[in-house]
C-alpha atoms as a PDB file:
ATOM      1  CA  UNK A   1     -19.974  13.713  10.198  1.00  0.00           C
ATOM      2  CA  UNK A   2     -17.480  11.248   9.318  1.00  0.00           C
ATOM      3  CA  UNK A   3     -13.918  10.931  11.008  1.00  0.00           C
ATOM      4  CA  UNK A   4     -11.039   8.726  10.003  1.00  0.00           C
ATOM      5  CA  UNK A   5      -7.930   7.812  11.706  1.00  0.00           C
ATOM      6  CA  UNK A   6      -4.426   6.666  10.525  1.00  0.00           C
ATOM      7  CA  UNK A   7      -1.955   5.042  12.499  1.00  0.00           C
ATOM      8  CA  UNK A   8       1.769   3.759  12.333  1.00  0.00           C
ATOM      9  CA  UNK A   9       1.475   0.292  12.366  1.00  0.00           C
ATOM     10  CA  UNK A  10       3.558  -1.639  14.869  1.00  0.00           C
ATOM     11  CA  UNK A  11       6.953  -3.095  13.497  1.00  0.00           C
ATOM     12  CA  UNK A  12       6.735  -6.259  15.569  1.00  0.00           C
ATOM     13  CA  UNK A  13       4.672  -8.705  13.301  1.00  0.00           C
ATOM     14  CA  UNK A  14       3.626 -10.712  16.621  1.00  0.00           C
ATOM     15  CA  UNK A  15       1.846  -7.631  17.124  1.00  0.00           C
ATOM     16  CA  UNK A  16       0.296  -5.902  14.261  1.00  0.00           C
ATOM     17  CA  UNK A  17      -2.872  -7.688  14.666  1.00  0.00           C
ATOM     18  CA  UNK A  18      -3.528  -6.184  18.135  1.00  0.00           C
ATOM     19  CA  UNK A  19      -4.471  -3.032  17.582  1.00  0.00           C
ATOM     20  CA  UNK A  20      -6.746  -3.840  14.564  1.00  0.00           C
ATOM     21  CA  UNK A  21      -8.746  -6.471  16.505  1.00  0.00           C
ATOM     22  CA  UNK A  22      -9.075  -4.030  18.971  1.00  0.00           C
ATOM     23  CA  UNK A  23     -10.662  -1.390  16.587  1.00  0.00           C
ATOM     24  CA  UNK A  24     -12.739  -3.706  15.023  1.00  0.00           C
ATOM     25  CA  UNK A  25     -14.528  -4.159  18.745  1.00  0.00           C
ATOM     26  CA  UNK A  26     -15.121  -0.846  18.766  1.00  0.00           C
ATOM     27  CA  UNK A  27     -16.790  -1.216  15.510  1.00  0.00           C
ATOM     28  CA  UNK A  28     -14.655   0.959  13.503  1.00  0.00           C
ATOM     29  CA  UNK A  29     -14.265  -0.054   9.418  1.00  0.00           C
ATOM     30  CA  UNK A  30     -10.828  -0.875   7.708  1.00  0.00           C
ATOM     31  CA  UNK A  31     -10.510   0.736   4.701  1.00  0.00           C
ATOM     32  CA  UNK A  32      -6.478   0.275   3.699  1.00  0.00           C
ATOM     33  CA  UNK A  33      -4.031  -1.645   6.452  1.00  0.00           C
ATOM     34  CA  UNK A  34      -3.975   1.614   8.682  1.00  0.00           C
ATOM     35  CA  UNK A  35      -6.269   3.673   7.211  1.00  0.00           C
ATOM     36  CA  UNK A  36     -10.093   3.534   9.247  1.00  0.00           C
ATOM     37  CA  UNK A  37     -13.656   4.761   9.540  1.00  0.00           C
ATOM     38  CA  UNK A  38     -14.783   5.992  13.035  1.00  0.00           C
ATOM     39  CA  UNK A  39     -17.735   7.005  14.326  1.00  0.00           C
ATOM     40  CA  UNK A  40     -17.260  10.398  16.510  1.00  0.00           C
ATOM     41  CA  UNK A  41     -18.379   8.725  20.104  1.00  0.00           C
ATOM     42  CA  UNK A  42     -15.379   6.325  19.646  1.00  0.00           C
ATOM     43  CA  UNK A  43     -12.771   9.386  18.766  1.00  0.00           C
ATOM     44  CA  UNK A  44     -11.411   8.857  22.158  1.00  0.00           C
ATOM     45  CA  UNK A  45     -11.304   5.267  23.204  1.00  0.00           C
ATOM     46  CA  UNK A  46      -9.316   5.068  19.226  1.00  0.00           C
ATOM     47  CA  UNK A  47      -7.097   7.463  20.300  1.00  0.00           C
ATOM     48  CA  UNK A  48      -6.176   5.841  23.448  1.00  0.00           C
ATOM     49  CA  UNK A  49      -5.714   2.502  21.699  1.00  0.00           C
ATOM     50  CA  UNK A  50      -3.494   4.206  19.080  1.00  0.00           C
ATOM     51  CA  UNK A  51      -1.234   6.970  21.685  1.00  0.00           C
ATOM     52  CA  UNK A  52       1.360   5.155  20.964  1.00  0.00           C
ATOM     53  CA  UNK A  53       1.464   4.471  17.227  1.00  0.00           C
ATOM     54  CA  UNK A  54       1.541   8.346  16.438  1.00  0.00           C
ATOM     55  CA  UNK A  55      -1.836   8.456  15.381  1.00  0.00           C
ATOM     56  CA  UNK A  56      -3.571  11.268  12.882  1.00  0.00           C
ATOM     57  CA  UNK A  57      -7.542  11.769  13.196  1.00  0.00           C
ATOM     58  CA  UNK A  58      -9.090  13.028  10.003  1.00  0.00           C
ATOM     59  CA  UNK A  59     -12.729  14.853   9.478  1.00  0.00           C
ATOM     60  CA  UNK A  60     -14.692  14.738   5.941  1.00  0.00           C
ATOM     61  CA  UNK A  61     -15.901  18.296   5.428  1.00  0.00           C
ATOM     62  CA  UNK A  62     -18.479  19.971   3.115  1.00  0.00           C
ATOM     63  CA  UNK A  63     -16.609  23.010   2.072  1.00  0.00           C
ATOM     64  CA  UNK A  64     -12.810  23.319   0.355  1.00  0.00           C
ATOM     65  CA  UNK A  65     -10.163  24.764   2.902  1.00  0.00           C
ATOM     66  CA  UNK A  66      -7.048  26.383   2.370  1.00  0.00           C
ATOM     67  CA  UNK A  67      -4.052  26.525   4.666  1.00  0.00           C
ATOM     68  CA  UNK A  68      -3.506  28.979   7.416  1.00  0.00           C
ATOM     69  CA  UNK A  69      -1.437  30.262   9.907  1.00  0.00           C
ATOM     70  CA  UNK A  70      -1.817  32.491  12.383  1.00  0.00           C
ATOM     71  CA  UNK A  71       0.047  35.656  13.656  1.00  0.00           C
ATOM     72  CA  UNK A  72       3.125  34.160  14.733  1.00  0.00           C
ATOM     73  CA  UNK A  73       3.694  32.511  11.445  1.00  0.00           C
ATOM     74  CA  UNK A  74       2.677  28.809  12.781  1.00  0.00           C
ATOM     75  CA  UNK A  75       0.418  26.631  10.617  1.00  0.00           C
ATOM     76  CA  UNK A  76      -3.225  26.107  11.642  1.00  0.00           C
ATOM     77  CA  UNK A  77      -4.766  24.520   9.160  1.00  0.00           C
ATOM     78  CA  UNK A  78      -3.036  22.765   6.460  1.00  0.00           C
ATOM     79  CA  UNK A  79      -6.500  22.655   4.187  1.00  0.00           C
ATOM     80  CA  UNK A  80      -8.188  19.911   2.420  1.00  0.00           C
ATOM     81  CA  UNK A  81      -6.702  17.094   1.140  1.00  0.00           C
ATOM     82  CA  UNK A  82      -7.494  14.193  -0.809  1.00  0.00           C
ATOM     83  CA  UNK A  83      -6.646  10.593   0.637  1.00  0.00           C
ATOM     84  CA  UNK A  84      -4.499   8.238  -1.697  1.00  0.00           C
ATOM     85  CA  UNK A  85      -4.569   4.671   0.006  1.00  0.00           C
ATOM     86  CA  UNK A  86      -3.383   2.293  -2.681  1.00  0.00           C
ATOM     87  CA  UNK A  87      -1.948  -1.390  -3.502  1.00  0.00           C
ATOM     88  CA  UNK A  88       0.119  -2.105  -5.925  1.00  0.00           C
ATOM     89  CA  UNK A  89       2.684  -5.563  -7.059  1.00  0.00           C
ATOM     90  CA  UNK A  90       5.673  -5.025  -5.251  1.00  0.00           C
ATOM     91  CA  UNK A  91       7.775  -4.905  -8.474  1.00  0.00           C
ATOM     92  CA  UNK A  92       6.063  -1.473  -9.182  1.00  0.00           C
ATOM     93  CA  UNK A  93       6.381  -0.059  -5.677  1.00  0.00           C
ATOM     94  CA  UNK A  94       9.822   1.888  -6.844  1.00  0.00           C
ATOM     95  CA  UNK A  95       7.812   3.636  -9.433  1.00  0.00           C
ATOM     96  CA  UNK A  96       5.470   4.844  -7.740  1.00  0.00           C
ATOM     97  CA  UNK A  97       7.893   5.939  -4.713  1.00  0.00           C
ATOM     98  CA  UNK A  98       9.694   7.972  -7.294  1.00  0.00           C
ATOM     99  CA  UNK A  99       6.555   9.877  -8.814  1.00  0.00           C
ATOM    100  CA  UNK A 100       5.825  10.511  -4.792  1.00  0.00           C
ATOM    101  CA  UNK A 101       8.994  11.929  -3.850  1.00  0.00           C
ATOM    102  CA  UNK A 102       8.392  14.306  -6.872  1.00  0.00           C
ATOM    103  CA  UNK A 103       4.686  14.986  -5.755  1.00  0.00           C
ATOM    104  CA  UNK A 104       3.665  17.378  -2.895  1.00  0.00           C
ATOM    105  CA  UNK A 105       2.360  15.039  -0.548  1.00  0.00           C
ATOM    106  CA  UNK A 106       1.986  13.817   3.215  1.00  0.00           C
ATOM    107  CA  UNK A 107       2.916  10.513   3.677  1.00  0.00           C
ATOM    108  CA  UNK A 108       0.721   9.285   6.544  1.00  0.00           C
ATOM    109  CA  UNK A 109       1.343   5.708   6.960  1.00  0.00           C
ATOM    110  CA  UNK A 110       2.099   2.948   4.513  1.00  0.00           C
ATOM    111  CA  UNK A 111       0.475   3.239   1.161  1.00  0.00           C
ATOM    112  CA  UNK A 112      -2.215   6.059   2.647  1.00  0.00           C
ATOM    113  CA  UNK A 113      -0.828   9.530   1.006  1.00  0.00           C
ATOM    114  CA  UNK A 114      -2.692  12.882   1.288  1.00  0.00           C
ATOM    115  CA  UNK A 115      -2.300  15.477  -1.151  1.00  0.00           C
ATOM    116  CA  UNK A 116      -3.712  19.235  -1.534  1.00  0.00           C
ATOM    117  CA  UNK A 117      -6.983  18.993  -2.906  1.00  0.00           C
ATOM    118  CA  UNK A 118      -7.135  19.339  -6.416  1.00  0.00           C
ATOM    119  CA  UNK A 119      -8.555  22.891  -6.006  1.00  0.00           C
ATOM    120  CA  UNK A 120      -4.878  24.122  -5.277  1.00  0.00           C
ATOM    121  CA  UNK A 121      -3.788  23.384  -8.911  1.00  0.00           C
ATOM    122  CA  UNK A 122      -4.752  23.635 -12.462  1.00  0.00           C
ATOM    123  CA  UNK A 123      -5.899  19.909 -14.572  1.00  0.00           C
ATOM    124  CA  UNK A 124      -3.010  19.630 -16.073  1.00  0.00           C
ATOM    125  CA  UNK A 125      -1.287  19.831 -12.879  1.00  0.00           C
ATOM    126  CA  UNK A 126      -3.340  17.601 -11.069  1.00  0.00           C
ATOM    127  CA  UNK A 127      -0.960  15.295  -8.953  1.00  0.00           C
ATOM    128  CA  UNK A 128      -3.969  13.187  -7.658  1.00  0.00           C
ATOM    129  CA  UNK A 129      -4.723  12.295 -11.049  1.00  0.00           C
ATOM    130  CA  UNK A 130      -1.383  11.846 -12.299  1.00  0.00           C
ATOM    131  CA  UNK A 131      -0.628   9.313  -9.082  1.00  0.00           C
ATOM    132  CA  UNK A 132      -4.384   7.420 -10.035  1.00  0.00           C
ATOM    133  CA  UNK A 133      -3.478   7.081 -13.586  1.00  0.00           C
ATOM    134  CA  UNK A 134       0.208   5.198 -12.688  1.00  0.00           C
ATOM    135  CA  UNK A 135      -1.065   3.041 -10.336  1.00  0.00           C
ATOM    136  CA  UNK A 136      -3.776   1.658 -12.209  1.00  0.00           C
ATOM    137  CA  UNK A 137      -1.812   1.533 -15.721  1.00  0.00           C
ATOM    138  CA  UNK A 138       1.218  -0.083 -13.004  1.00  0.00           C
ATOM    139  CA  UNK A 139      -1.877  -3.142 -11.787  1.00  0.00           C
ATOM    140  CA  UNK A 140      -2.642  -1.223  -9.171  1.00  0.00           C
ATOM    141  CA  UNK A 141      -6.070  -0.393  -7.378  1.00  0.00           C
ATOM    142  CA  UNK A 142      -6.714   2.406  -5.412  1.00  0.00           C
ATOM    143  CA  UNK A 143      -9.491   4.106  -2.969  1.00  0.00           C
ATOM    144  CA  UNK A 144     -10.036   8.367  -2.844  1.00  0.00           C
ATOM    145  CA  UNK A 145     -10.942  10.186  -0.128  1.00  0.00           C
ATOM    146  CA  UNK A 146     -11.925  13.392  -0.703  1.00  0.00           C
ATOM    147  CA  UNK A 147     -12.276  17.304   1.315  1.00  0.00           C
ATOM    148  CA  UNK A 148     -10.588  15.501   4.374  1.00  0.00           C
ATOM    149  CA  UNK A 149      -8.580  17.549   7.044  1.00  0.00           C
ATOM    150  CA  UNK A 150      -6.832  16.771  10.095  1.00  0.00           C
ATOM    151  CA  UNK A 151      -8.275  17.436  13.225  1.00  0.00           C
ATOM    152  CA  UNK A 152      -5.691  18.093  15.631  1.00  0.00           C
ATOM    153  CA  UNK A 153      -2.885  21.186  15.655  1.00  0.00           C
ATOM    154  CA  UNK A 154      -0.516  18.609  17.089  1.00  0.00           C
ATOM    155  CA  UNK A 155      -1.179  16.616  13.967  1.00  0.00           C
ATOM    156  CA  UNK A 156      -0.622  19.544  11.846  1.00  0.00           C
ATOM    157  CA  UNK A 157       2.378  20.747  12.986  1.00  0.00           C
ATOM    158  CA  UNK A 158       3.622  17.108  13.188  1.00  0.00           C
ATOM    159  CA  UNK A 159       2.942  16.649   9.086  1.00  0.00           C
ATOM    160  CA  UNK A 160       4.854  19.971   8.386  1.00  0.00           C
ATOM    161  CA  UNK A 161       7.685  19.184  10.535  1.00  0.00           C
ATOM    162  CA  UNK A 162       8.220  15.638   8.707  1.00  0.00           C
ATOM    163  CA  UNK A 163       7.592  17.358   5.049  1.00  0.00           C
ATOM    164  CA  UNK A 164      11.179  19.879   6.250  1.00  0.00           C
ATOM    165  CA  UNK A 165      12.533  17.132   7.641  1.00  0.00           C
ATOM    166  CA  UNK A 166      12.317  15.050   4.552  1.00  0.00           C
ATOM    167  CA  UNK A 167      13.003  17.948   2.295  1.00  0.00           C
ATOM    168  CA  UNK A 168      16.312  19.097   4.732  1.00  0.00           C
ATOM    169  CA  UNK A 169      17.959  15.466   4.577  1.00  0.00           C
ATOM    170  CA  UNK A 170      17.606  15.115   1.314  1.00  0.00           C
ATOM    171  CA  UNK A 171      19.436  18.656   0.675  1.00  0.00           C
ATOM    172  CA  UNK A 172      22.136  17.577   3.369  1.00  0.00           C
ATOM    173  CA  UNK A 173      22.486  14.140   1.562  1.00  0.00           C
ATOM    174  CA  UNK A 174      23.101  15.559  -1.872  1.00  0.00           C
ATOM    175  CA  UNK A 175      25.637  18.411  -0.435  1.00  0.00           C
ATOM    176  CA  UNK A 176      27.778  15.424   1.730  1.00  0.00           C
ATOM    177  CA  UNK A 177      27.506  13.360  -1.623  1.00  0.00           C
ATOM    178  CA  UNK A 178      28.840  16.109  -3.558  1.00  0.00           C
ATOM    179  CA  UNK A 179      31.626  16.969  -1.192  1.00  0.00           C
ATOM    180  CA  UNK A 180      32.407  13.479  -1.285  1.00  0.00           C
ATOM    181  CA  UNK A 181      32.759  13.714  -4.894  1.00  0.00           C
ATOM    182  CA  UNK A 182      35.096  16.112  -4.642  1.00  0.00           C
ATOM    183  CA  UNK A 183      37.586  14.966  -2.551  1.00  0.00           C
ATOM    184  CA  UNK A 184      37.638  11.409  -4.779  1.00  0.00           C
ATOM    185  CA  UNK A 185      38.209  13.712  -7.758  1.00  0.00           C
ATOM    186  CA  UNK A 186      41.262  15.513  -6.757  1.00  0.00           C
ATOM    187  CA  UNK A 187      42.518  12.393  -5.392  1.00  0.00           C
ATOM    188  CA  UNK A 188      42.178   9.933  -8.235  1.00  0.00           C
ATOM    189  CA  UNK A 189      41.320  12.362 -11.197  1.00  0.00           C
ATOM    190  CA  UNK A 190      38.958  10.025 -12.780  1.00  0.00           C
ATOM    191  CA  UNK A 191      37.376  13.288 -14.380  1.00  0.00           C
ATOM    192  CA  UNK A 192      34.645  10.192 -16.590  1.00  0.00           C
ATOM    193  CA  UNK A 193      33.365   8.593 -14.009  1.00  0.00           C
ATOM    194  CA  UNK A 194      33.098  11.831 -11.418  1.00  0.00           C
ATOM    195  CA  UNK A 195      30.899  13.136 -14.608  1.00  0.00           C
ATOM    196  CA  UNK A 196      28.400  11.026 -14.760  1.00  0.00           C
ATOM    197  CA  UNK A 197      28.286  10.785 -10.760  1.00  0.00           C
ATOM    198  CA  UNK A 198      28.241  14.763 -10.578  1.00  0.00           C
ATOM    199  CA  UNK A 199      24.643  14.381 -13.822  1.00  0.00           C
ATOM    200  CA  UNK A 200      23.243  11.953 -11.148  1.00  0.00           C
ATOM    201  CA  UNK A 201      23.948  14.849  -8.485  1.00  0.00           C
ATOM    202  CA  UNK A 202      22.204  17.221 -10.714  1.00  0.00           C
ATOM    203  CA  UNK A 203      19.394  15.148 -11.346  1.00  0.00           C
ATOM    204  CA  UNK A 204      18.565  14.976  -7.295  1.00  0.00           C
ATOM    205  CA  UNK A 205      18.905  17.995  -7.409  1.00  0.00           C
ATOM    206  CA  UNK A 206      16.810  19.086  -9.718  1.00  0.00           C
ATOM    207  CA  UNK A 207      13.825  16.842  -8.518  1.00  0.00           C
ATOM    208  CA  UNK A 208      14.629  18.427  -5.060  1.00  0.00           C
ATOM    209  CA  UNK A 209      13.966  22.131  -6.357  1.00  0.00           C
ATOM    210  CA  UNK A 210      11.035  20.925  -7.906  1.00  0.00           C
ATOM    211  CA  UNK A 211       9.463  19.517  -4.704  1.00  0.00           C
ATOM    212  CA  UNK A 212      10.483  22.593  -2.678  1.00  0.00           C
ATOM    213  CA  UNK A 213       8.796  24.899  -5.252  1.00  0.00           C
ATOM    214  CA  UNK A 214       5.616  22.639  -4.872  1.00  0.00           C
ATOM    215  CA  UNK A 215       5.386  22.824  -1.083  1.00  0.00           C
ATOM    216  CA  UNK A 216       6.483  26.876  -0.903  1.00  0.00           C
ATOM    217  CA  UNK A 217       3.130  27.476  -3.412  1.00  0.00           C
ATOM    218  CA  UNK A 218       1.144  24.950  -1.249  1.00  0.00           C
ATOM    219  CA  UNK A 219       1.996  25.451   2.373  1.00  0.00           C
ATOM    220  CA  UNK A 220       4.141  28.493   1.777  1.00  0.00           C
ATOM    221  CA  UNK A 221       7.485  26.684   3.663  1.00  0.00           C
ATOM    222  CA  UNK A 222      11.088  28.739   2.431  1.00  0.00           C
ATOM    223  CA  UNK A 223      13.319  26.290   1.980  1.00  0.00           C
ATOM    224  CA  UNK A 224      15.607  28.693   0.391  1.00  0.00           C
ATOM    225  CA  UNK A 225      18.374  28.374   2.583  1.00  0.00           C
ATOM    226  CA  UNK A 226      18.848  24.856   2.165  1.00  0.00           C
ATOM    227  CA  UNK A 227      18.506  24.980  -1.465  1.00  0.00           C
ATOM    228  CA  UNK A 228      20.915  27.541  -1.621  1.00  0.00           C
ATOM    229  CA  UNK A 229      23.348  25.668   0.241  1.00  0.00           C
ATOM    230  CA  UNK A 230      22.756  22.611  -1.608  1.00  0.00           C
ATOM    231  CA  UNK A 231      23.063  24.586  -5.355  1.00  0.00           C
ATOM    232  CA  UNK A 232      26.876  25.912  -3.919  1.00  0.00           C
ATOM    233  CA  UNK A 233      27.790  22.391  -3.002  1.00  0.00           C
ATOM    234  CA  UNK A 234      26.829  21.081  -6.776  1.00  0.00           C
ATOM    235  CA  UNK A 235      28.438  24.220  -8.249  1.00  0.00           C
ATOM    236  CA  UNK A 236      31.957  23.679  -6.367  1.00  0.00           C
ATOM    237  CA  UNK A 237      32.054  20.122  -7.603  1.00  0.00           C
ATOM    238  CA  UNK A 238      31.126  20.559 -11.308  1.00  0.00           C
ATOM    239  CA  UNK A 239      33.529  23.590 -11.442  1.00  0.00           C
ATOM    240  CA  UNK A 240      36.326  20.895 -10.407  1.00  0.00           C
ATOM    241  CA  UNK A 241      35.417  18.609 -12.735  1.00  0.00           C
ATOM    242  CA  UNK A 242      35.039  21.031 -15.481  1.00  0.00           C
ATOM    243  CA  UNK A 243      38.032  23.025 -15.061  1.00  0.00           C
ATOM    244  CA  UNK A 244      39.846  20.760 -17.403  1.00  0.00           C
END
C-alpha cells in the first residue's frame, strides 16, 4: 500500500531544509518540494515531524471513490483524486493560477493540486487534462498521481472548509468592490470609466459562478447564498451606471 504526505512548508528560509532532512532519515522519497512517498511503519514518526506544518496523509487505492457524507450532512470521504505537482518558469505561473482558480481543485501545498478523478466528468471536461496540456505547452513539466485519497476526517473536513473559505472571500471581495463602485459613481459620475470597472466586476463574477457550479456537482457544497448576495451587489451597481 502506498501512502503520501503533503506538508506546508515553513516560511522561514533558515528553516525549510529541516524538516526535509529529517524525512529523508526516515527514508521517505521527495517527489515535488512538499509532496512525499512514505512507507506505512513511518506514518507516525512523519506526522509528528510535520504537526506543525498542517500536514495531509494520502493513500493510493485500487478502486474509484466517490464523496460521502454521512447522516448529519458532514463530509466523509471526499473520493479519489488525482495529484497535480508541477513546475513551471515563473513568467507562466499567472496563467496557470488563473486556469486553477477556474478549475475545481484542492490546493494542498505549493504547486501539488488535487482534483476529482477524472471519473467525475466527461473528456471533454476533463480539468486534469486541460491543466497537463497548459503546463507543458507553457515549458512546464509535471508528475500524476492517480486514485489517491486522504486518510484522515480531520484532513477532509480541513480541505472543504478552505475550498468555502476561498469561494466566500472571493464573493465578499467582489460585493465590497462593487459597493465601492458605487459610491465613486454617484460621487464623481465618471459613468466610462465605472463601465469598464463594473465588465471587470462581471467577469469575476462570472468565473466565480462557474467555480461554485463545479464544486456543488462535485462535493455537493450550496453556495447559493453567497452567490445570491454577490449577483444583488453587481445588479445595484450596473443599474446605477445604466440608468443614464
Amino acid at each position: 500500500m502506498t501512502f503520501y504526505v503533503v506538508y506546508r512548508a515553513p516560511r522561514n528560509n533558515k528553516n525549510r531544509g529541516v524538516v526535509p532532512n529529517e524525512l529523508r532519515s526516515l527514508g521517505c522519497i521527495q517527489l515535488h518540494k512538499s509532496l512525499w512517498e512514505l512507507q506505512e511503519e513511518k506514518i507516525k514518526k512523519v506526522l509528528q515531524i510535520l504537526q506543525k506544518h498542517e500536514p495531509i496523509l494520502l493513500r493510493r487505492t485500487r478502486e474509484i471513490r466517490k464523496p460521502e457524507r454521512n447522516r448529519k450532512g458532514v463530509m466523509t470521504d471526499i473520493g479519489s483524486l488525482s495529484i497535480v505537482a508541477y513546475n513551471i518558469p515563473n513568467g507562466k505561473r499567472k496563467l496557470v493560477n488563473r486556469i486553477l482558480w477556474k478549475t475545481p481543485c484542492i490546493p494542498l501545498c505549493r504547486a501539488v493540486y488535487a482534483l476529482p478523478h477524472r471519473h467525475a466528468f466527461s473528456d471533454k471536461s476533463n480539468p486534469v487534462d486541460t491543466l497537463l496540456k497548459l503546463i507543458k505547452a507553457n515549458e512546464g513539466n509535471v508528475k500524476v498521481i492517480s486514485r489517491i485519497v486522504i486518510e484522515d476526517s480531520t484532513s477532509i473536513q480541513q480541505v472543504v472548509n478552505e475550498i468555502e473559505e476561498r469561494i466566500k472571500q472571493e464573493a465578499s471581495d467582489i460585493i465590497a468592490l462593487s459597493e465601492r463602485l458605487s459610491a465613486k459613481t454617484k460621487e464623481n459620475g465618471n459613468l466610462a470609466n465605472s463601465s469598464k470597472k463594473l465588465a471587470n466586476l462581471r467577469q469575476r463574477y462570472l468565473t466565480l459562478k462557474k467555480a461554485t457550479v463545479a464544486y456543488e456537482k462535485w462535493l455537493k457544497l450550496n453556495f447559493s447564498k453567497n452567490m445570491l448576495k454577490t449577483y444583488r451587489a453587481i445588479k445595484k451597481t450596473r443599474d446605477l451606471i445604466e440608468q443614464d
